[in-house]
N, C-alpha and C. Protein backbone atom coordinates (compact mmCIF):
# COMPACT_ATOMS: atom_id res chain seq x y z
N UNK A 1 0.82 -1.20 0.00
CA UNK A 1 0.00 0.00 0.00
C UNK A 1 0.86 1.25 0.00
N UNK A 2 2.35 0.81 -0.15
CA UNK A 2 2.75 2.13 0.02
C UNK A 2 3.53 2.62 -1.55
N UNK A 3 2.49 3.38 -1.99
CA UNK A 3 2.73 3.79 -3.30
C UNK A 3 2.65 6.08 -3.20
N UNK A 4 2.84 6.10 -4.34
CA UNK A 4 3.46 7.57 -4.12
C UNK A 4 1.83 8.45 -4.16
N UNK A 5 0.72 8.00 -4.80
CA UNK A 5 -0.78 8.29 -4.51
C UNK A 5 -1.40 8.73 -3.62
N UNK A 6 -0.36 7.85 -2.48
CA UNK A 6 -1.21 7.71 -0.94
C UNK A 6 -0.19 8.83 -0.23
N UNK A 7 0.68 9.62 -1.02
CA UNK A 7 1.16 10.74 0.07
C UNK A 7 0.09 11.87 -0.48
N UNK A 8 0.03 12.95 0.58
CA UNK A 8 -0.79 13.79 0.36
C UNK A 8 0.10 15.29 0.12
N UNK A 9 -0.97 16.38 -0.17
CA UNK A 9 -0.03 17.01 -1.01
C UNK A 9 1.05 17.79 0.63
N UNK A 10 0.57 17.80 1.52
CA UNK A 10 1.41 18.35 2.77
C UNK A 10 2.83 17.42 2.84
N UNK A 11 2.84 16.27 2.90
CA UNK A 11 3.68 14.94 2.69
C UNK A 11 3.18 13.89 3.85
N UNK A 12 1.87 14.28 4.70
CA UNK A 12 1.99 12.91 5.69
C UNK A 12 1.71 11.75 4.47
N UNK A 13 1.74 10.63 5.20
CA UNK A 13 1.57 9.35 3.98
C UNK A 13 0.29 8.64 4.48
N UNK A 14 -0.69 8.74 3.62
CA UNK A 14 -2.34 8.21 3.83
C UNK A 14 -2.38 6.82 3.84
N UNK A 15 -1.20 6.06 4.03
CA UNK A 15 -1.31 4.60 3.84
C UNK A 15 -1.11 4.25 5.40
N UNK A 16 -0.81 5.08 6.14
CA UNK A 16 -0.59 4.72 7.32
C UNK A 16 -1.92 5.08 8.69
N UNK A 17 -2.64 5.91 7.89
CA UNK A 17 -3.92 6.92 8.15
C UNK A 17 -5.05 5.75 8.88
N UNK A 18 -5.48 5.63 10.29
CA UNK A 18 -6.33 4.51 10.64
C UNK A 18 -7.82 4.21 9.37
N UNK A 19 -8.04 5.72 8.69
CA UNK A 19 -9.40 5.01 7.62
C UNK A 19 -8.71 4.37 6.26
N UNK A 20 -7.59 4.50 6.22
CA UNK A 20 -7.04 3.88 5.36
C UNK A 20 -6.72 2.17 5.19
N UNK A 21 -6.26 1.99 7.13
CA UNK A 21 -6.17 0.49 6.96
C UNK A 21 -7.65 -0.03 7.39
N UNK A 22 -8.74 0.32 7.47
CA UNK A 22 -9.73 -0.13 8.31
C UNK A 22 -10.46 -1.31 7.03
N UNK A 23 -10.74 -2.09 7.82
CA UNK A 23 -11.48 -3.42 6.81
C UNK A 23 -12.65 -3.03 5.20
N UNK A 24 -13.79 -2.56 5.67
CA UNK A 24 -14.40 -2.15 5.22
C UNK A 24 -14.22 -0.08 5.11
N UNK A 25 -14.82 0.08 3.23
CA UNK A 25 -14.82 1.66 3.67
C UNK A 25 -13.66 2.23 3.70
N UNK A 26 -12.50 1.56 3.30
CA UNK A 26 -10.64 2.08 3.06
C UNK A 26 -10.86 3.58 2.35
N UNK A 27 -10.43 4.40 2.66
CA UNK A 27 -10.43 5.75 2.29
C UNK A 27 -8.68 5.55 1.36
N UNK A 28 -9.20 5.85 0.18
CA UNK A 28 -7.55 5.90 -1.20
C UNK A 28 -6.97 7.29 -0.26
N UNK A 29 -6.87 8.05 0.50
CA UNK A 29 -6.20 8.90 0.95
C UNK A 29 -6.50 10.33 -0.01
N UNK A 30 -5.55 11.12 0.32
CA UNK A 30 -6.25 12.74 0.26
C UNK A 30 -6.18 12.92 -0.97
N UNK A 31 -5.46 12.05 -2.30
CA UNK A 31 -5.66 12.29 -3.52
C UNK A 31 -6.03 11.50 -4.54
N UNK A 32 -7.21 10.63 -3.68
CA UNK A 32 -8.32 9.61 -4.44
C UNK A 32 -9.55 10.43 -3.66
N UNK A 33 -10.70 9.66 -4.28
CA UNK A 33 -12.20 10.41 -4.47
C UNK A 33 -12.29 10.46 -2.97
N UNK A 34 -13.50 11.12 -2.72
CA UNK A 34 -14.08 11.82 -1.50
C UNK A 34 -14.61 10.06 -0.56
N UNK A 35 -15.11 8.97 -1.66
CA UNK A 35 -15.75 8.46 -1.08
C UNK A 35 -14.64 7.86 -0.16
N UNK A 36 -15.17 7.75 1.12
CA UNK A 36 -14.97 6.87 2.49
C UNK A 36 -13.87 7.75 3.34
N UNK A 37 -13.94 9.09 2.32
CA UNK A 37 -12.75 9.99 3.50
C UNK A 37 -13.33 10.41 4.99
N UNK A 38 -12.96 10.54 5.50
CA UNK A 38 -13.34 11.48 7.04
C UNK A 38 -13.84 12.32 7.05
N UNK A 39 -14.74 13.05 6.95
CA UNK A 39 -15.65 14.85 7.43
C UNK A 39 -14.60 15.34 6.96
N UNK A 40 -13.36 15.48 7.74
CA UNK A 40 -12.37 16.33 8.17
C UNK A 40 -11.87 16.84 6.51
N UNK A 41 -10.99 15.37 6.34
CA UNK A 41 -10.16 15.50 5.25
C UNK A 41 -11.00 15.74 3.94
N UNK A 42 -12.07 15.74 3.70
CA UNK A 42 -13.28 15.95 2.49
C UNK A 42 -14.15 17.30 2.51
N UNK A 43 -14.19 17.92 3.76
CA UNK A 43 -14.25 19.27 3.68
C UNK A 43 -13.81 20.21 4.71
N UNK A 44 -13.36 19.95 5.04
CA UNK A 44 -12.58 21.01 5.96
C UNK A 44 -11.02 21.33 6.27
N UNK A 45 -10.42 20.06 5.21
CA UNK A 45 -8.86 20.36 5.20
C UNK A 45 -8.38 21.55 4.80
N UNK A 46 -7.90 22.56 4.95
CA UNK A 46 -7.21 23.63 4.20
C UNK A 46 -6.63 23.28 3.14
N UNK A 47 -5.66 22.18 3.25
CA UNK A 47 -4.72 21.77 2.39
C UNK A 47 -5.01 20.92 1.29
N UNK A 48 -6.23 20.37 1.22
CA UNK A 48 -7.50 19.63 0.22
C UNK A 48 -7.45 20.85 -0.27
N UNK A 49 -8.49 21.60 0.39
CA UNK A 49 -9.15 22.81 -0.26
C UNK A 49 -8.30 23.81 -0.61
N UNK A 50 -7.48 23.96 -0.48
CA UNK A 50 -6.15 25.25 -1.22
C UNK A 50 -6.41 25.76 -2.96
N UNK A 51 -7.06 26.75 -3.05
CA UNK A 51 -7.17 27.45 -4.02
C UNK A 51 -5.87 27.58 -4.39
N UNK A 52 -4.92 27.99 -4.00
CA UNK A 52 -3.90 28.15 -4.31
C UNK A 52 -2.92 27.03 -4.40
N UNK A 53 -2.89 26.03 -4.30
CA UNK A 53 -2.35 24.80 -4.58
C UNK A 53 -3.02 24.06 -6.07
N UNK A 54 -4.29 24.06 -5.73
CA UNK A 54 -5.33 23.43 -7.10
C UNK A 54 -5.01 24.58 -8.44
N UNK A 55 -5.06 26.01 -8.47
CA UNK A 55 -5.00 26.37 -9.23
C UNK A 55 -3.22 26.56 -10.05
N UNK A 56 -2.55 26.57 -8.87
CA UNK A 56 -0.98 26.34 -9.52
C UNK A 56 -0.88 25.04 -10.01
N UNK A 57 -1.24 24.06 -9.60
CA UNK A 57 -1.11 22.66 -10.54
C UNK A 57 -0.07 22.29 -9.00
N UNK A 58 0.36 22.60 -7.89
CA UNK A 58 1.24 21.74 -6.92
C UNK A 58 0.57 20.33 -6.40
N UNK A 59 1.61 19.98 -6.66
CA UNK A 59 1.44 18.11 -6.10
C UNK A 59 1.74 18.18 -4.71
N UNK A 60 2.70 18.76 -4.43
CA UNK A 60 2.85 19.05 -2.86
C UNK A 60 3.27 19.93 -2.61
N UNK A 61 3.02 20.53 -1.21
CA UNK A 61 2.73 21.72 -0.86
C UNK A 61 4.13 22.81 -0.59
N UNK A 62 5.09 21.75 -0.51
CA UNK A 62 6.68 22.49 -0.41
C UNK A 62 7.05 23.40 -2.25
N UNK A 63 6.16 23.43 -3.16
CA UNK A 63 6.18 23.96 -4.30
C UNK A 63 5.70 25.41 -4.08
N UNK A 64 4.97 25.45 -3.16
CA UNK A 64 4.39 26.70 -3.01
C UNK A 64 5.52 28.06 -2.34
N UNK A 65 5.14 29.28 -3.02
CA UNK A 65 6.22 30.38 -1.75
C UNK A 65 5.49 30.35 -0.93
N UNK A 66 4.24 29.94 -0.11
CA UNK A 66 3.95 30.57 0.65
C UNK A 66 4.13 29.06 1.71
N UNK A 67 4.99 28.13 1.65
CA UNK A 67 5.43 26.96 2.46
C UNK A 67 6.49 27.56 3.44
N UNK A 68 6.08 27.04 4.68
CA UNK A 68 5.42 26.09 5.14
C UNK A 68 3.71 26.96 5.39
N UNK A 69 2.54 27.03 4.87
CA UNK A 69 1.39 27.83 5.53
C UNK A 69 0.75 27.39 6.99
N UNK A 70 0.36 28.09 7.54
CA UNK A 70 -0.62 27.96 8.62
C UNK A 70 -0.91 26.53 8.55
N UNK A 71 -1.37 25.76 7.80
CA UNK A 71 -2.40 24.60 7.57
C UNK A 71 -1.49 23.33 7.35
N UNK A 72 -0.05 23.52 6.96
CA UNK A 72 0.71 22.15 7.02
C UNK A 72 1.85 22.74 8.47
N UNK A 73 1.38 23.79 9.02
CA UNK A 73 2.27 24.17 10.77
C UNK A 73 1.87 22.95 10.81
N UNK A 74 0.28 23.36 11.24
CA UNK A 74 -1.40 22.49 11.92
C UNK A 74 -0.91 20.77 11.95
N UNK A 75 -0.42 20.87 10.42
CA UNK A 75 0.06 18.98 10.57
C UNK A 75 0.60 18.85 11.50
N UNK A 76 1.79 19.44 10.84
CA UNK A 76 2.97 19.43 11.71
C UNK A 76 2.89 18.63 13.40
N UNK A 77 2.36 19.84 13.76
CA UNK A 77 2.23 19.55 15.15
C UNK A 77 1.43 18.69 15.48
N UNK A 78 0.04 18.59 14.98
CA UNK A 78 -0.94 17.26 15.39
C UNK A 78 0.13 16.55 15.31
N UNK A 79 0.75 15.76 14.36
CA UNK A 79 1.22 14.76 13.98
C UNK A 79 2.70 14.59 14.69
N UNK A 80 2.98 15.38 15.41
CA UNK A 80 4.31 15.90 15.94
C UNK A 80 4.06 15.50 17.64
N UNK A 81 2.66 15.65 17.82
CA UNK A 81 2.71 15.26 19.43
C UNK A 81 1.39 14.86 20.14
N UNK A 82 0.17 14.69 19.17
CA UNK A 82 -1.49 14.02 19.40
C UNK A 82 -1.50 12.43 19.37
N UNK A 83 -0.49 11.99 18.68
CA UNK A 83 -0.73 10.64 18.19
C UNK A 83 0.72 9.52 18.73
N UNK A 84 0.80 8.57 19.04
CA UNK A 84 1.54 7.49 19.90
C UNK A 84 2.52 7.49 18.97
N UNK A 85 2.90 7.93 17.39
CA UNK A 85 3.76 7.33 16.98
C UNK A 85 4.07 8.95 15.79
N UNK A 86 5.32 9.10 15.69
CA UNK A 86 5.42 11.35 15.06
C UNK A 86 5.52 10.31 13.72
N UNK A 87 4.57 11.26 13.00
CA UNK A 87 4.92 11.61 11.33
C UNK A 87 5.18 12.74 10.92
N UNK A 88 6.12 13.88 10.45
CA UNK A 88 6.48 14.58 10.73
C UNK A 88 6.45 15.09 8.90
N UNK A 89 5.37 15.74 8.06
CA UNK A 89 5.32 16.35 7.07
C UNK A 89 6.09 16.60 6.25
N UNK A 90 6.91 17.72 6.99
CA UNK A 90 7.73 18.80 6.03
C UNK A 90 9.32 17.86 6.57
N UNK A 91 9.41 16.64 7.60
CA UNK A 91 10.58 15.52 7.18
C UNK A 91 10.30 15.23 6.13
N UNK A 92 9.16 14.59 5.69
CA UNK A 92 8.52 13.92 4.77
C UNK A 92 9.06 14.37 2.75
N UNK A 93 8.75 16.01 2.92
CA UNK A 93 8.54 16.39 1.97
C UNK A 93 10.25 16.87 1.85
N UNK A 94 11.09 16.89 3.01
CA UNK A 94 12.07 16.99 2.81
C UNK A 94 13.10 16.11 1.53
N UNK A 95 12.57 14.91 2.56
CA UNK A 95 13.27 13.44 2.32
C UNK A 95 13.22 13.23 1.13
N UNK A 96 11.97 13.84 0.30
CA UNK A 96 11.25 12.96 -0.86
C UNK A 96 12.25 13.80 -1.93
N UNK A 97 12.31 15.66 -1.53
CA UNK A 97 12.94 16.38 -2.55
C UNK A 97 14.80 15.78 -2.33
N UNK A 98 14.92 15.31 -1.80
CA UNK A 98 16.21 14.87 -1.44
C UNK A 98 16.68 13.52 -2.16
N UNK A 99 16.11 12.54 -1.54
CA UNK A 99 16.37 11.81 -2.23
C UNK A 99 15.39 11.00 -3.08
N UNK A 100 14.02 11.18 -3.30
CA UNK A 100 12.99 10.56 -3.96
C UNK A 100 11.58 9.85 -3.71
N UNK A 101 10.92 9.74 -4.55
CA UNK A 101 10.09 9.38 -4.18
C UNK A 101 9.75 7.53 -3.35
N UNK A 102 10.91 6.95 -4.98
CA UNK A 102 10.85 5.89 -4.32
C UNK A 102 11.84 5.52 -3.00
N UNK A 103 12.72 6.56 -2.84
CA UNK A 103 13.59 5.98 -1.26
C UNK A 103 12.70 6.27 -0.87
N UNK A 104 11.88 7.45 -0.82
CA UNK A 104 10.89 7.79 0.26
C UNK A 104 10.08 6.34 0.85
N UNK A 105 9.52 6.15 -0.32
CA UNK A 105 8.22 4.92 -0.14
C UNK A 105 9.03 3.60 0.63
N UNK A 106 10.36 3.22 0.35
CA UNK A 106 10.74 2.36 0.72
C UNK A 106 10.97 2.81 2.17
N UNK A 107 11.55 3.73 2.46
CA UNK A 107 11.87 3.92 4.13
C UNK A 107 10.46 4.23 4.71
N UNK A 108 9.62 4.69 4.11
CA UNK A 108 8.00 4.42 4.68
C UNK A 108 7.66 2.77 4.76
N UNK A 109 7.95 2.14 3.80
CA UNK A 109 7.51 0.78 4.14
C UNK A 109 7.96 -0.06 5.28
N UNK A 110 9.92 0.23 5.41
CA UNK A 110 10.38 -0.11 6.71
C UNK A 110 10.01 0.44 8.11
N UNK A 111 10.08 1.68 7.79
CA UNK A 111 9.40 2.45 9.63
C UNK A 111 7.72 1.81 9.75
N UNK A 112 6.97 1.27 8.56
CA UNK A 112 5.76 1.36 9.54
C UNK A 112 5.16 -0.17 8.92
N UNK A 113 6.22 -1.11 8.67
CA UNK A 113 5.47 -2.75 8.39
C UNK A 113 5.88 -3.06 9.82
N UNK A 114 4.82 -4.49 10.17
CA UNK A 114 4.98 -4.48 11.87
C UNK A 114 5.70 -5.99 11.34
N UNK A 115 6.94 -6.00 12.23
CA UNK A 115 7.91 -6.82 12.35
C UNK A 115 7.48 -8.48 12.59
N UNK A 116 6.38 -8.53 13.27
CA UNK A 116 5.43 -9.66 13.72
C UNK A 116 5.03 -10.00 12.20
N UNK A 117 3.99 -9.38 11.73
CA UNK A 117 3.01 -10.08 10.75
C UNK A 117 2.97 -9.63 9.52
N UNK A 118 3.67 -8.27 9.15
CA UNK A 118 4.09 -7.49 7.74
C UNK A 118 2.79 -7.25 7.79
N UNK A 119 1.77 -6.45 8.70
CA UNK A 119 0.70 -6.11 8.08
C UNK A 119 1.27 -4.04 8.74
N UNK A 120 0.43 -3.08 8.36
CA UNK A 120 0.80 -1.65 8.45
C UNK A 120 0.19 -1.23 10.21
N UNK A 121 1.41 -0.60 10.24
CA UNK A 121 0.91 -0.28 11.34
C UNK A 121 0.49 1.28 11.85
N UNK A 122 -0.46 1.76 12.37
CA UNK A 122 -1.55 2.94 12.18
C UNK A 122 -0.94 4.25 13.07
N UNK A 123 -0.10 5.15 12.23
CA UNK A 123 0.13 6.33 12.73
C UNK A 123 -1.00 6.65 13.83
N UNK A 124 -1.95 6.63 13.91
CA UNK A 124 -2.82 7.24 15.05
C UNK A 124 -3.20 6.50 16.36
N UNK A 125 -2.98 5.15 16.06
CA UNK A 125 -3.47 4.74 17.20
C UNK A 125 -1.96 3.27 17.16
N UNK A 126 -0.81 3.55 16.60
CA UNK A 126 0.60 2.58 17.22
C UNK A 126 0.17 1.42 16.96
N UNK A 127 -0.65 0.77 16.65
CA UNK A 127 -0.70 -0.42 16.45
C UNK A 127 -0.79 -1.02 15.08
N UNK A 128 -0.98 -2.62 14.63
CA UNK A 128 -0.71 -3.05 13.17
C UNK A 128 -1.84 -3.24 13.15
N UNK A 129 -2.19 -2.88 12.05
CA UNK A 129 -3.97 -3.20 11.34
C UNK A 129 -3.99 -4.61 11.31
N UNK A 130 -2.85 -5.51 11.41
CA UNK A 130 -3.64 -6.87 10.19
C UNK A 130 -3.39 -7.65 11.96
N UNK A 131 -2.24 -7.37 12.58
CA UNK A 131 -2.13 -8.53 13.93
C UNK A 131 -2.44 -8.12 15.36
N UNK A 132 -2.61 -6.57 15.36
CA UNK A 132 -3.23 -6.05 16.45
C UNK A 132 -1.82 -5.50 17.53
N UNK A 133 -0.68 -6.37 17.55
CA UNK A 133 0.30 -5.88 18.13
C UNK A 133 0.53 -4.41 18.25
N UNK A 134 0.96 -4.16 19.63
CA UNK A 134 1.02 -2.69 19.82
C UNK A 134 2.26 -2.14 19.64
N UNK A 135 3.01 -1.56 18.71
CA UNK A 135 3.80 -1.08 18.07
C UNK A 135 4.91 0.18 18.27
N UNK A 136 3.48 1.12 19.06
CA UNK A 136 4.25 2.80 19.62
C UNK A 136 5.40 2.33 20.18
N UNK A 137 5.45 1.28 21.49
CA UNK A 137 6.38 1.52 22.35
C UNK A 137 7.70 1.16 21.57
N UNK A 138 8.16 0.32 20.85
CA UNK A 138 9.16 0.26 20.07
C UNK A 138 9.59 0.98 18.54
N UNK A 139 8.50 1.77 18.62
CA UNK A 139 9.10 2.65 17.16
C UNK A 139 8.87 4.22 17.42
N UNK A 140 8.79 5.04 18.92
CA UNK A 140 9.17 6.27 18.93
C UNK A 140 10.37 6.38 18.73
N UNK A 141 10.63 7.68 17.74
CA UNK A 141 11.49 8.04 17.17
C UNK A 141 11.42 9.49 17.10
């Protein structure tokens, strides 16, 4: 699941996103259709909704002058200290202009396959979708 689709245009990676691994109702992440996304991410993201991203043609949001905005801080930090396990954006979007998309995807596949059962394990709530093992305590970083 970890293909370059499922990053969003801020850089968290939607493959790791709990509606993403959930059984039924998998949400394709922030740049597949609306159906099975969250309230949140389908109308009220800034960074979905960016007039100014949609109309420049940016794939991700480090293209813009006006990066880092208000609305990928917002990631930032949710994702920096709300959730058991940091995904950290603008690392993200660093890494990718650095060295690529596909190192990217590959060092995404190693930080978040669970060592037990190779099933993904869920930025929001530390654990692996497919074996249930709880994950946070050995992969803060």
């Amino acid at each position: 699941m970890f293909i370059a689709d499922m990053i969003a245009p801020c850089g968290l990676d939607c493959s790791i996103c709990k509606r993403a691994l959930t059984e039924t109702g998998r949400c394709a992440g922030c740049r597949g259709p609306n159906d099975n996304k969250p309230e949140f991410c389908s109308e009220r993201c800034g960074i979905i909704l960016c007039k100014k991203r949609k109309s420049n043609g940016y794939s991700f949001c480090d293209e813009c002058p006006d990066f880092p905005c208000a609305d990928v801080m917002e990631k930032e930090t949710r994702y920096g200290s709300q959730y058991p396990l940091r995904e950290s954006p603008l690392e993200n979007l660093r890494f990718i202009r650095e060295a690529g998309m596909s190192a990217f995807l590959e060092r995404e596949r190693k930080q978040w396959t669970c060592s037990v059962c190779g099933g993904i394990i869920c930025v929001h709530t530390g654990v692996c979708s497919d074996c249930g093992k709880q994950c946070a305590d050995s992969m803060k970083h």
